[in-house]
C-alpha atoms as a PDB file:
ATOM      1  CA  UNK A   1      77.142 100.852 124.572  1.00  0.00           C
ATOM      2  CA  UNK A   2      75.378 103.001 122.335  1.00  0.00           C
ATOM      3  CA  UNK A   3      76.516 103.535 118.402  1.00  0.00           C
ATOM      4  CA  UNK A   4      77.998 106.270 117.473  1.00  0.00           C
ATOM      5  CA  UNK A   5      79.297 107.451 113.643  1.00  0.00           C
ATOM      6  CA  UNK A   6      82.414 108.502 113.345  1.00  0.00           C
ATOM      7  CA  UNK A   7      82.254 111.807 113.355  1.00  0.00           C
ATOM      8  CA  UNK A   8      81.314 111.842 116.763  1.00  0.00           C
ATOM      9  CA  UNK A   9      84.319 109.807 117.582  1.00  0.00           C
ATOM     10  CA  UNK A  10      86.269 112.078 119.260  1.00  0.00           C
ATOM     11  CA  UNK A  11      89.846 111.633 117.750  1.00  0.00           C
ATOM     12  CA  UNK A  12      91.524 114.358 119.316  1.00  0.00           C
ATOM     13  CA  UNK A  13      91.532 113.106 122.154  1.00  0.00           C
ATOM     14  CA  UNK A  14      94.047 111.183 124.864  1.00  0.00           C
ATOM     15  CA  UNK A  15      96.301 108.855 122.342  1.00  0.00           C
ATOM     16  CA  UNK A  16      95.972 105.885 124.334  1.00  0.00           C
ATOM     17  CA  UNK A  17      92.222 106.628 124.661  1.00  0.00           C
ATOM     18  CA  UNK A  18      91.386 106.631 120.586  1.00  0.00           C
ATOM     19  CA  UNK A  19      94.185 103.458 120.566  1.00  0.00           C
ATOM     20  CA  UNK A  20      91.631 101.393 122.708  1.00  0.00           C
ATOM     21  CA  UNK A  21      88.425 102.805 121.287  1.00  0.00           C
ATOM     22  CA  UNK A  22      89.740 101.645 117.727  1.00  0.00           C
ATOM     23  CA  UNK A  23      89.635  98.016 118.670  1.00  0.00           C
ATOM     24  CA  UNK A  24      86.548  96.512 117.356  1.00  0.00           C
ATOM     25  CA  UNK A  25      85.751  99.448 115.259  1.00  0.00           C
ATOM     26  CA  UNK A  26      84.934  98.449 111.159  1.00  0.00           C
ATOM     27  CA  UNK A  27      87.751  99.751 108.853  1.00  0.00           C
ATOM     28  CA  UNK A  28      86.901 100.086 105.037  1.00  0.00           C
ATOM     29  CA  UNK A  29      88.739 101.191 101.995  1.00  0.00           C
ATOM     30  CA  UNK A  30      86.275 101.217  98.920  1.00  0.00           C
ATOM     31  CA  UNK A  31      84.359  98.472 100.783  1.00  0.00           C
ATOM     32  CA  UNK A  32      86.776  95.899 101.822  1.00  0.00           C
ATOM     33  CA  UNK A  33      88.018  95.420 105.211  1.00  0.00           C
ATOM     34  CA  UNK A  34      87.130  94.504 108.263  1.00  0.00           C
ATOM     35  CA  UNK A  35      87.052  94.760 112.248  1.00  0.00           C
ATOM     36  CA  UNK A  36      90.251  96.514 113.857  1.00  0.00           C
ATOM     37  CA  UNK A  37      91.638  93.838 116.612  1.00  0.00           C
ATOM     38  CA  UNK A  38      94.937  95.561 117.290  1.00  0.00           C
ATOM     39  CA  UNK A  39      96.278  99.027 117.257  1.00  0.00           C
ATOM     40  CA  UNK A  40     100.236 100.911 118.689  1.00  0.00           C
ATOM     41  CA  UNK A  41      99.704 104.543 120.076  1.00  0.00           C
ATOM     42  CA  UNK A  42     102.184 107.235 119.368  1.00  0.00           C
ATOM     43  CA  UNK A  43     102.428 110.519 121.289  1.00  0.00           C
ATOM     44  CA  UNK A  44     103.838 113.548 120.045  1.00  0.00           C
ATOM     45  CA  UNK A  45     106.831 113.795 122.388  1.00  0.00           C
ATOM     46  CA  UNK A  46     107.088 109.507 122.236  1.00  0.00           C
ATOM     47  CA  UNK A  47     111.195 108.570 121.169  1.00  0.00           C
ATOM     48  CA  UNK A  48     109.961 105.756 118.737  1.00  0.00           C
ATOM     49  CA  UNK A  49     107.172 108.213 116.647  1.00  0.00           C
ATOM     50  CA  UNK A  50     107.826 109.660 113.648  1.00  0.00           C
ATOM     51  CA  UNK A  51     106.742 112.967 115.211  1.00  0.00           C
ATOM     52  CA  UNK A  52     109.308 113.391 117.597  1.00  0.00           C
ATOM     53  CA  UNK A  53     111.280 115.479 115.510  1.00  0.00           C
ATOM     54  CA  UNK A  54     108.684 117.535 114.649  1.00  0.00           C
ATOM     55  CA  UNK A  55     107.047 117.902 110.898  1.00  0.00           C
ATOM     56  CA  UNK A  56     108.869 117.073 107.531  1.00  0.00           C
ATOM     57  CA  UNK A  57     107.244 116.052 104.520  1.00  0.00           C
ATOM     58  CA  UNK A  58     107.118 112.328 105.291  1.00  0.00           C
ATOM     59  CA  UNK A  59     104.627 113.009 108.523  1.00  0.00           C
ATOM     60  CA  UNK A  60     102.970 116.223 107.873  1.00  0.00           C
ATOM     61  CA  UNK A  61      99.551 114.416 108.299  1.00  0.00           C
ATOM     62  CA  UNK A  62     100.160 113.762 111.605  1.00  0.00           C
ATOM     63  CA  UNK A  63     100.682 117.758 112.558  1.00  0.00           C
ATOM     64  CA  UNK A  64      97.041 118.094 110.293  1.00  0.00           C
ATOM     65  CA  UNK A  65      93.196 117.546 111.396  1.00  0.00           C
ATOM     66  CA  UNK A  66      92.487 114.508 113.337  1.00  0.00           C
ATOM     67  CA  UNK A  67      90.618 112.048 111.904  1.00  0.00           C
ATOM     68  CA  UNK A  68      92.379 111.755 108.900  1.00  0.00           C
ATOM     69  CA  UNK A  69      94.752 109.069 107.643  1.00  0.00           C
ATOM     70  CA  UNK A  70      98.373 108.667 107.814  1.00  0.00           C
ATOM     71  CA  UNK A  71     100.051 106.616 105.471  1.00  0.00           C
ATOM     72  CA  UNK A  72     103.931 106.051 105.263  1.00  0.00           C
ATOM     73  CA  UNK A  73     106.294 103.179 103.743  1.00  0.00           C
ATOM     74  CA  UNK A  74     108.183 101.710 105.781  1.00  0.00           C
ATOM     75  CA  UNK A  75     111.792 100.361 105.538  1.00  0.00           C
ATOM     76  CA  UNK A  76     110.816 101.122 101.571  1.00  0.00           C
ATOM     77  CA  UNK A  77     108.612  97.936 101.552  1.00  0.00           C
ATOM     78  CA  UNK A  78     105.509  98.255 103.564  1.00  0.00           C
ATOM     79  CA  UNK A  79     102.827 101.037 103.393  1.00  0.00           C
ATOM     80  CA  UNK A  80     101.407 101.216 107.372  1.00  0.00           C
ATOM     81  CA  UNK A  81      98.017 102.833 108.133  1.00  0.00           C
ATOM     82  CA  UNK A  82      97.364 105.141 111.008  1.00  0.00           C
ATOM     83  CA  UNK A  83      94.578 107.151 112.597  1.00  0.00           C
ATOM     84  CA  UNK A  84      95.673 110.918 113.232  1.00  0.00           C
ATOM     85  CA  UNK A  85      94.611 111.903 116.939  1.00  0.00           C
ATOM     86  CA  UNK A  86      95.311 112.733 120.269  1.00  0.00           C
ATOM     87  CA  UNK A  87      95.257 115.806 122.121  1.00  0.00           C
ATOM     88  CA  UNK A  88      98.198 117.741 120.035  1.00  0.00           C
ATOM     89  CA  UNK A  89      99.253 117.567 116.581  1.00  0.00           C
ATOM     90  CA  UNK A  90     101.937 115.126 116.249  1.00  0.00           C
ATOM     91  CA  UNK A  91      99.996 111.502 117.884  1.00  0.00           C
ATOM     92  CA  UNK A  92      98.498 108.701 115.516  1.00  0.00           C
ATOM     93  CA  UNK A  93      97.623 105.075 116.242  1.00  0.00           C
ATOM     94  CA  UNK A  94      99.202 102.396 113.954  1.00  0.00           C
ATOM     95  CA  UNK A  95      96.212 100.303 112.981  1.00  0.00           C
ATOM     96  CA  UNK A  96      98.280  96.839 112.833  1.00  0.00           C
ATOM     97  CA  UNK A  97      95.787  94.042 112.260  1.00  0.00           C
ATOM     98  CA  UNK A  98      91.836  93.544 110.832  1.00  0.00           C
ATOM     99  CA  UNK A  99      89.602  90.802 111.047  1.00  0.00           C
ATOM    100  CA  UNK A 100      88.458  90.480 107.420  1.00  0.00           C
ATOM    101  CA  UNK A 101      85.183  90.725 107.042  1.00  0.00           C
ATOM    102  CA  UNK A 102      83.924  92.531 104.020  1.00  0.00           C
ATOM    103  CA  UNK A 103      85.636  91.820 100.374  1.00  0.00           C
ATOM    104  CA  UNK A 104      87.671  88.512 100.926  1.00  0.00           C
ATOM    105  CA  UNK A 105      88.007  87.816  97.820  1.00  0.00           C
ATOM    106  CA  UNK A 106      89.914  91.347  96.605  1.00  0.00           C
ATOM    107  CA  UNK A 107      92.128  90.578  99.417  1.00  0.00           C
ATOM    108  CA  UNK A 108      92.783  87.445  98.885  1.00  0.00           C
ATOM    109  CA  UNK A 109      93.671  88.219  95.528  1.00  0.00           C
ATOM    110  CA  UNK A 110      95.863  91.218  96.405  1.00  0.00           C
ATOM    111  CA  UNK A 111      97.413  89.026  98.953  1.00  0.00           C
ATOM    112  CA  UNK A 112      97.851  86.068  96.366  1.00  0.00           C
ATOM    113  CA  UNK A 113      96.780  83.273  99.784  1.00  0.00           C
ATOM    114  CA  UNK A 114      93.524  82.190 101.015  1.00  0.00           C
ATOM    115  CA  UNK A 115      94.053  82.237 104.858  1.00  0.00           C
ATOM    116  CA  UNK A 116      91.899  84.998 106.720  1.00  0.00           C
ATOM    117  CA  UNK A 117      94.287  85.233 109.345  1.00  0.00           C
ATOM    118  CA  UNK A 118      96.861  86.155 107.581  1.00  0.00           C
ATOM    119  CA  UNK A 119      95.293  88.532 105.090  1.00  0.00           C
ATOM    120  CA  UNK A 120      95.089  91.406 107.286  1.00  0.00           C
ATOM    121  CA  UNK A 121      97.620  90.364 110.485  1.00  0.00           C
ATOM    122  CA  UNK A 122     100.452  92.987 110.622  1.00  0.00           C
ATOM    123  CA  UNK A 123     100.933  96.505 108.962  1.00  0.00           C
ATOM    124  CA  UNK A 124     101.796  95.503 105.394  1.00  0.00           C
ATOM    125  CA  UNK A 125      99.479  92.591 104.766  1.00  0.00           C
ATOM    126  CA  UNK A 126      96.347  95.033 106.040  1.00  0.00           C
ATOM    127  CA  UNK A 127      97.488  98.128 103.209  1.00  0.00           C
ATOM    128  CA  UNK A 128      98.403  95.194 100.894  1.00  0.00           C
ATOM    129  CA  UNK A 129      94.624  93.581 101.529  1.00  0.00           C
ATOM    130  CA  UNK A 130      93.300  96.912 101.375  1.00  0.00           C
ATOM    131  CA  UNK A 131      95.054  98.350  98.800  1.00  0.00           C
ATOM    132  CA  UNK A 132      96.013 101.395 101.123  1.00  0.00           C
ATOM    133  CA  UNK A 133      99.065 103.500  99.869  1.00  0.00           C
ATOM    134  CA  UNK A 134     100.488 107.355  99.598  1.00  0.00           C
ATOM    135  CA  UNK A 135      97.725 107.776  97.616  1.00  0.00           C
ATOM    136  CA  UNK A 136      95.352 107.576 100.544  1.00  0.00           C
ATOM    137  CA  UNK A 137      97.771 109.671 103.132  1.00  0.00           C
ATOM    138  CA  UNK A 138      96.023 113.209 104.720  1.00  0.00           C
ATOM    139  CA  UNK A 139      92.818 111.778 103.510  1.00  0.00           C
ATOM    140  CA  UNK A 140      89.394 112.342 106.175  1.00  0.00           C
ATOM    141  CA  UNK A 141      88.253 109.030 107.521  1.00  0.00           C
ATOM    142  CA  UNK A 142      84.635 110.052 107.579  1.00  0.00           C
ATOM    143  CA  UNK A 143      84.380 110.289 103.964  1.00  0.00           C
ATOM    144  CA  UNK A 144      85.117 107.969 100.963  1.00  0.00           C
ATOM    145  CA  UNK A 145      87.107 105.894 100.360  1.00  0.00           C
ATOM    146  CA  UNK A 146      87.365 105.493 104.084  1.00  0.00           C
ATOM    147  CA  UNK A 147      84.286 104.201 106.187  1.00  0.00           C
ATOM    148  CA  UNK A 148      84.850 103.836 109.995  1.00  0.00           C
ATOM    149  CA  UNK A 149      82.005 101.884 111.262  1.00  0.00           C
ATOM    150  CA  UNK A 150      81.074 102.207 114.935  1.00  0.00           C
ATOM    151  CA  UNK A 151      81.595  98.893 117.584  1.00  0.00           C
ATOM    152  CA  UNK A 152      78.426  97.588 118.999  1.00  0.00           C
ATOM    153  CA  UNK A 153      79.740  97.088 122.436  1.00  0.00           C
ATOM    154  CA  UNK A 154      82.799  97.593 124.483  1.00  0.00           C
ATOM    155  CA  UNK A 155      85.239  94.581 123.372  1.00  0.00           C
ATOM    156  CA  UNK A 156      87.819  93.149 126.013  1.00  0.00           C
ATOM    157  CA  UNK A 157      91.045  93.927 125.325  1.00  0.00           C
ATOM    158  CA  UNK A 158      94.730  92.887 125.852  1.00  0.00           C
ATOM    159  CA  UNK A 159      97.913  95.451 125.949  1.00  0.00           C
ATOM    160  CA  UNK A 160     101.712  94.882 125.786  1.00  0.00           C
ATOM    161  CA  UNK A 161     104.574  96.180 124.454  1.00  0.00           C
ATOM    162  CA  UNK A 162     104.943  97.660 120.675  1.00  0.00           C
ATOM    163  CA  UNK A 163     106.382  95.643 118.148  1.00  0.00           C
ATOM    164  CA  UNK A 164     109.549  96.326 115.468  1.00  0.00           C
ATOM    165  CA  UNK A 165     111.105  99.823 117.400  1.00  0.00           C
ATOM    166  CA  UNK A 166     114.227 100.396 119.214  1.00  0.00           C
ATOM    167  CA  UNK A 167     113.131 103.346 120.982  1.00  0.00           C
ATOM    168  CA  UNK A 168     110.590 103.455 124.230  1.00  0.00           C
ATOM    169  CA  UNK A 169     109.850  99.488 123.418  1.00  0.00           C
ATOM    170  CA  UNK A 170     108.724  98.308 126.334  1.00  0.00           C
ATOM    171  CA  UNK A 171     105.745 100.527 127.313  1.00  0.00           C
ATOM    172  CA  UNK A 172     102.333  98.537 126.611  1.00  0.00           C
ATOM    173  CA  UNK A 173     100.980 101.036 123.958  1.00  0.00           C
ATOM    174  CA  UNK A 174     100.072  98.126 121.867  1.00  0.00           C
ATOM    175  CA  UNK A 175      96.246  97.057 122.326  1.00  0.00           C
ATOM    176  CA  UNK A 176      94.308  93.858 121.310  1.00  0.00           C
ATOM    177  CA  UNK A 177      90.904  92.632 120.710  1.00  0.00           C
ATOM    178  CA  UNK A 178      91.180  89.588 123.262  1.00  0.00           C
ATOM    179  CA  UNK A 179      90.819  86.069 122.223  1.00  0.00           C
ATOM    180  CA  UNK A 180      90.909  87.242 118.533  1.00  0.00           C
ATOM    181  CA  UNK A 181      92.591  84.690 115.993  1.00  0.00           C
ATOM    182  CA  UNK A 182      93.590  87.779 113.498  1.00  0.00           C
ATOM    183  CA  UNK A 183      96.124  89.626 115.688  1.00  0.00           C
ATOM    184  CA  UNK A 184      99.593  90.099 114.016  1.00  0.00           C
ATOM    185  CA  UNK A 185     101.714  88.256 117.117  1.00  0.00           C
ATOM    186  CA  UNK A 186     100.175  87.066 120.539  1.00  0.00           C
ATOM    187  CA  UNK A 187     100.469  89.197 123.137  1.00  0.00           C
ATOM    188  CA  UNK A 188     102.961  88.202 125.814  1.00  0.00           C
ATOM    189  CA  UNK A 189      99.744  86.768 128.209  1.00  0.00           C
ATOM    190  CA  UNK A 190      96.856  86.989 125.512  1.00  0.00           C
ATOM    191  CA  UNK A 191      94.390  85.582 127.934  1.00  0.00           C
ATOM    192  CA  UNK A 192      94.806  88.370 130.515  1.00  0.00           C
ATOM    193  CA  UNK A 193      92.011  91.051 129.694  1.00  0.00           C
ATOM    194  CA  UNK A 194      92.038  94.644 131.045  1.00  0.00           C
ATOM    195  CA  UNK A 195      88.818  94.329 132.025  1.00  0.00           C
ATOM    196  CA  UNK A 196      90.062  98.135 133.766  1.00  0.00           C
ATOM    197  CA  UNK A 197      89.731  99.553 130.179  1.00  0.00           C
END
């Protein structure tokens, strides 16, 4: 597969589409970060996305340009990263895991543990290893901070259900680079690639 920079990425696109075409992708705040192994798609019109409702304050990135970042705290703990896309305003894709790769050591000191699989595996920990926050929300992901580094080939991936949501649980909107180690839970048959992707 040929590279391509990001801005040739076409984010408004399909959801599900820019969900799977994120895996394996190089995500980087300020220079640290890493490869994207797992991503959660939500569409405009999806029960369990913040859209659904239609704009407020809190999501207003999401109804703005694609491409750009979308950055929200959840439960008032966590700050959770997400690539604005899809074919209407209103869709993003949670980024929800990284393999670390560039800047170990910031992250391992914002993280305060040495273990690369857990710097970066879930929401939180990545925006806590990258020291995302509201700061960074509506910002373009072509442009610094941000760097979004092409993939040099077409990973395998896995898919399954989304994690932490009440609402529309069960549909597998939740995509994985297969076999990776840095994935925030297994997927429920993480040897089973969709080789139709």
């Amino acid at each position: 597969m040929a590279r391509r920079p990001v801005e040739s990425l076409p984010f408004a696109r399909p959801v599900l589409d820019l969900a799977r075409d994120l895996i394996g992708m190089t995500l980087l705040l300020d220079g640290v970060g890493g490869i994207v192994v797992e991503t959660e798609a939500y569409g405009r019109h999806d029960p369990a996305s913040h859209s659904v409702k239609g704009p407020t304050p809190r999501n207003r990135a999401m109804f703005g340009p694609a491409g750009h970042a979308y950055v929200y705290r959840s439960y008032g703990i966590h700050w959770c990263f997400n690539v604005v896309g899809g074919e209407e305003p209103g869709c993003a894709v949670l980024v929800r895991a990284l393999e670390p790769t560039r800047g170990l050591d910031v992250m391992r000191a914002r993280r305060k543990l040495d273990d690369p699989r857990r710097l970066c595996a879930g929401p939180g920990r990545l925006c806590q290893a990258l020291g995302l926050d509201a700061s960074h929300d509506g910002l373009p992901l072509g442009a610094p901070p941000f760097a979004l580094l092409p993939r040099a080939a077409t990973p395998a991936l896995v898919a399954g259900p989304r994690i932490g949501i009440s609402r529309n649980a069960d549909v597998p909107w939740r995509f994985g680079l297969a076999g990776s180690r840095f994935l925030s839970r297994p997927f429920p048959r993480p040897d089973a690639a969709e080789t139709k992707f």
